[in-house]
Protein backbone atom coordinates (compact mmCIF):
# COMPACT_ATOMS: atom_id res chain seq x y z
CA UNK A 1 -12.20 6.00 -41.49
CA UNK A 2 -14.18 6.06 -38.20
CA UNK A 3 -17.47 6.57 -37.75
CA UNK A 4 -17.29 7.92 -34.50
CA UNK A 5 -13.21 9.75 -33.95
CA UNK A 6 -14.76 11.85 -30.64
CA UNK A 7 -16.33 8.13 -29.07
CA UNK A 8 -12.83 7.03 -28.16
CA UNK A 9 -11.94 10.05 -25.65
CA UNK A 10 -15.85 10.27 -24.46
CA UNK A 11 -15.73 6.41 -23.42
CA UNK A 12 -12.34 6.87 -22.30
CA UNK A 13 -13.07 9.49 -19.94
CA UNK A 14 -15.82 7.82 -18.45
CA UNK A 15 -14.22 4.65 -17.77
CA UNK A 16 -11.35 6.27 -16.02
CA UNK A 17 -14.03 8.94 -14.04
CA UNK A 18 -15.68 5.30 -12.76
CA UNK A 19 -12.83 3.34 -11.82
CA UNK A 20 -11.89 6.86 -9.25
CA UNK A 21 -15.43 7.21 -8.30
CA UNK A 22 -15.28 3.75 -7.29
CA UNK A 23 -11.91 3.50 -5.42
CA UNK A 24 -12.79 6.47 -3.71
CA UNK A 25 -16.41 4.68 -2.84
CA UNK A 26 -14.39 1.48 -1.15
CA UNK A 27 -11.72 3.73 0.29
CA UNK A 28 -11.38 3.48 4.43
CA UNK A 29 -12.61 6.30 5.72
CA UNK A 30 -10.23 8.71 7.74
CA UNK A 31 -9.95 7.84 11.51
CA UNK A 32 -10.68 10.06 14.15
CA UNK A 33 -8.14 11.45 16.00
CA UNK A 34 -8.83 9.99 19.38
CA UNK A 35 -8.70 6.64 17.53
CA UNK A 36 -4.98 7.50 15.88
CA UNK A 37 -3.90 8.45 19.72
CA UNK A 38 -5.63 5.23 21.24
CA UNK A 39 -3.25 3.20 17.92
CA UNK A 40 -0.04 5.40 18.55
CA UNK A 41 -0.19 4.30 22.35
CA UNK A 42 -1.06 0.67 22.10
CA UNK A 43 2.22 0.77 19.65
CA UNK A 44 4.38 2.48 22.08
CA UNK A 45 3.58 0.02 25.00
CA UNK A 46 4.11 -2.67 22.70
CA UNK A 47 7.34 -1.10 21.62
CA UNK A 48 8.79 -0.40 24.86
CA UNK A 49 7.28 -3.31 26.16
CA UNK A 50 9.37 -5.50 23.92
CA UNK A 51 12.38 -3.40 24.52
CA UNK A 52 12.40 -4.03 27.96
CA UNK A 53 11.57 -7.95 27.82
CA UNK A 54 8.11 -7.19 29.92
CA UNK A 55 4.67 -8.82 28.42
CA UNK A 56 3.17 -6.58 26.64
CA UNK A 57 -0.25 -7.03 28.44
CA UNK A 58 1.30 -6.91 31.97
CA UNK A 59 3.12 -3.28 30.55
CA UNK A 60 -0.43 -2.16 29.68
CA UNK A 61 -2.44 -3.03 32.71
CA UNK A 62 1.02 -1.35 34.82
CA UNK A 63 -0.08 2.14 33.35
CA UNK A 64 -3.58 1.65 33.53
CA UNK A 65 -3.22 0.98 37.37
CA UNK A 66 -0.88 4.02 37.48
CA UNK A 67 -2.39 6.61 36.10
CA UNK A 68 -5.35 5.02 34.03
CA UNK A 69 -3.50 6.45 30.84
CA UNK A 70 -4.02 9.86 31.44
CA UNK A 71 -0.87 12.12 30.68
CA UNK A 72 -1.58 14.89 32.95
CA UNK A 73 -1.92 12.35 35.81
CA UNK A 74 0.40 13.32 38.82
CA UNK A 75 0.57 11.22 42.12
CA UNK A 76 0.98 12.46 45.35
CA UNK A 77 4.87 12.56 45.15
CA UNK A 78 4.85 13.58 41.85
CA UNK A 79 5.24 10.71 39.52
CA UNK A 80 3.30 11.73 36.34
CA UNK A 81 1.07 9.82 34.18
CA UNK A 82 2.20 8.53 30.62
């Protein structure tokens, strides 16, 4: 017979409760959103880049020149911005 029968669940509990305190602890925290939009476009010029055999720096410098990555950009004959 065991001394202590409710010591099992009690130490159990805790052990588990620590290991999710501590994942959650060393977990990344979220990214902002400007900082998911600044990852999704450095992934599409490096997609399309590759897709179209151009470097993948030249491709980025091209759009910064253009339209310094600004969407709503719209030149004077009406080419727009990325």
């Amino acid at each position: 017979m065991r001394r202590f029968p409710w010591a099992t669940p009690i130490l159990l509990g805790v052990l588990l409760g620590g290991l999710g305190w501590a994942t959650a602890v060393h977990a990344d925290p979220p990214r902002p959103a400007k900082q998911r939009l600044l990852d999704r476009v450095c992934n599409l010029i490096e997609a399309h880049a590759d897709q179209n055999g151009l470097p993948k720096d030249f491709f980025a410098r091209l759009i910064w020149k253009e339209s310094r990555f600004d969407p709503n950009a719209v030149s004077p004959v009406g080419a727009e911005g990325i």
